[in-house]
Protein backbone atom coordinates (compact mmCIF):
# COMPACT_ATOMS: atom_id res chain seq x y z
CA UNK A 1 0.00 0.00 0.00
CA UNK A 2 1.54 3.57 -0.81
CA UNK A 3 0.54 6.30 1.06
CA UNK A 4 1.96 9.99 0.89
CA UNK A 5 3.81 11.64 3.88
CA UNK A 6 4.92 15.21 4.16
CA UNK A 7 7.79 16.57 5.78
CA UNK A 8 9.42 19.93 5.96
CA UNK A 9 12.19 20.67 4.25
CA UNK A 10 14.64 20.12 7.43
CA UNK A 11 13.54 17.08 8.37
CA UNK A 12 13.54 15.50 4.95
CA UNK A 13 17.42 16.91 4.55
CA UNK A 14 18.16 15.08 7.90
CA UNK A 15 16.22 11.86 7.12
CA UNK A 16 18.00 11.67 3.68
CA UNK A 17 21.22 12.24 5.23
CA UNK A 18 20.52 9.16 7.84
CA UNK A 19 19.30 7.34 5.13
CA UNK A 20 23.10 7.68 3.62
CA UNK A 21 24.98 7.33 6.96
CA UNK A 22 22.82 3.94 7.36
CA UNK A 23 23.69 2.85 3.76
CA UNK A 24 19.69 2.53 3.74
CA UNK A 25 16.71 3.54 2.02
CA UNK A 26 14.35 5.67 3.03
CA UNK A 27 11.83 3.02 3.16
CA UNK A 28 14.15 0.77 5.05
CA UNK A 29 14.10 3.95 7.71
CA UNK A 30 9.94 4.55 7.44
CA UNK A 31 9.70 0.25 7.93
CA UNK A 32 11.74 0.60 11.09
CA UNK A 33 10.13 4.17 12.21
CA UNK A 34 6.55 2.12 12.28
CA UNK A 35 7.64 -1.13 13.63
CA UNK A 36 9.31 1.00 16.63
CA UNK A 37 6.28 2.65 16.86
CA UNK A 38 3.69 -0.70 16.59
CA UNK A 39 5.93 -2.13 19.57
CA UNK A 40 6.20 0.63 21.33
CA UNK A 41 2.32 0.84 21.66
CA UNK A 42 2.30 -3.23 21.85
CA UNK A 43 0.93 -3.80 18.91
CA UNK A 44 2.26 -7.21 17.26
CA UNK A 45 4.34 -6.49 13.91
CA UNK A 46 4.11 -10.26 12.65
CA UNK A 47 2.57 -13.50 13.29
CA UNK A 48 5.72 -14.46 15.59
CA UNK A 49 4.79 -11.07 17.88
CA UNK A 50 1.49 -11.83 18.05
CA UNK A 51 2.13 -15.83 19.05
CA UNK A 52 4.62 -14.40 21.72
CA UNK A 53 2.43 -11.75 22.72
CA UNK A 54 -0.67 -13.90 23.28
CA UNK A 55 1.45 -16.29 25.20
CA UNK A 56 2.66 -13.99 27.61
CA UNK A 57 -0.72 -13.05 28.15
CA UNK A 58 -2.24 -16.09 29.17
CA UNK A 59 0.76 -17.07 31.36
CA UNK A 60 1.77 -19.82 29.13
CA UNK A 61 5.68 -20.85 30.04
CA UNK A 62 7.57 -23.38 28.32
CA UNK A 63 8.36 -26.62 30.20
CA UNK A 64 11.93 -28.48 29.55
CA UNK A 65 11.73 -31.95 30.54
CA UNK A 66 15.29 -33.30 30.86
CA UNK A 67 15.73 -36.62 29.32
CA UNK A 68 16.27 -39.43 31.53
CA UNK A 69 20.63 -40.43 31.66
CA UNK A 70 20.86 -43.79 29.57
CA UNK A 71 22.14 -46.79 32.41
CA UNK A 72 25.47 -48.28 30.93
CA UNK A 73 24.94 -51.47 30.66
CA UNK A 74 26.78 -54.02 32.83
């Protein structure tokens, strides 16, 4: 989906410049602006998030069970 954002003049200089510092694209900055932003809010990003997310949530913990030591034999 495009959509169109507006900046001022200064703060499109300084995001182009970080852009270049970064040896990214601007997109690659506006994907990790809104990520930052989703989690910052708690707001799951991807499937994996939300699986994490909803575990915490209902308390679920993960349970190792060590296996047993094989017996020599003799």
């Amino acid at each position: 989906m495009r959509k169109l954002i507006a900046f001022d003049e200064d703060t499109a200089a300084k995001l182009k410049q970080l852009a270049r510092d970064r040896m990214a694209t601007f997109q690659e900055l506006a994907d990790e602006a809104f990520a930052d932003l989703l989690k910052k809010h708690g707001i799951p990003i991807d499937l994996k998030d939300a699986l994490r997310k909803s575990a915490r949530d209902s308390g679920a913990t993960a349970k190792v069970i060590p296996l047993s030591k094989r017996k020599k034999p003799g």
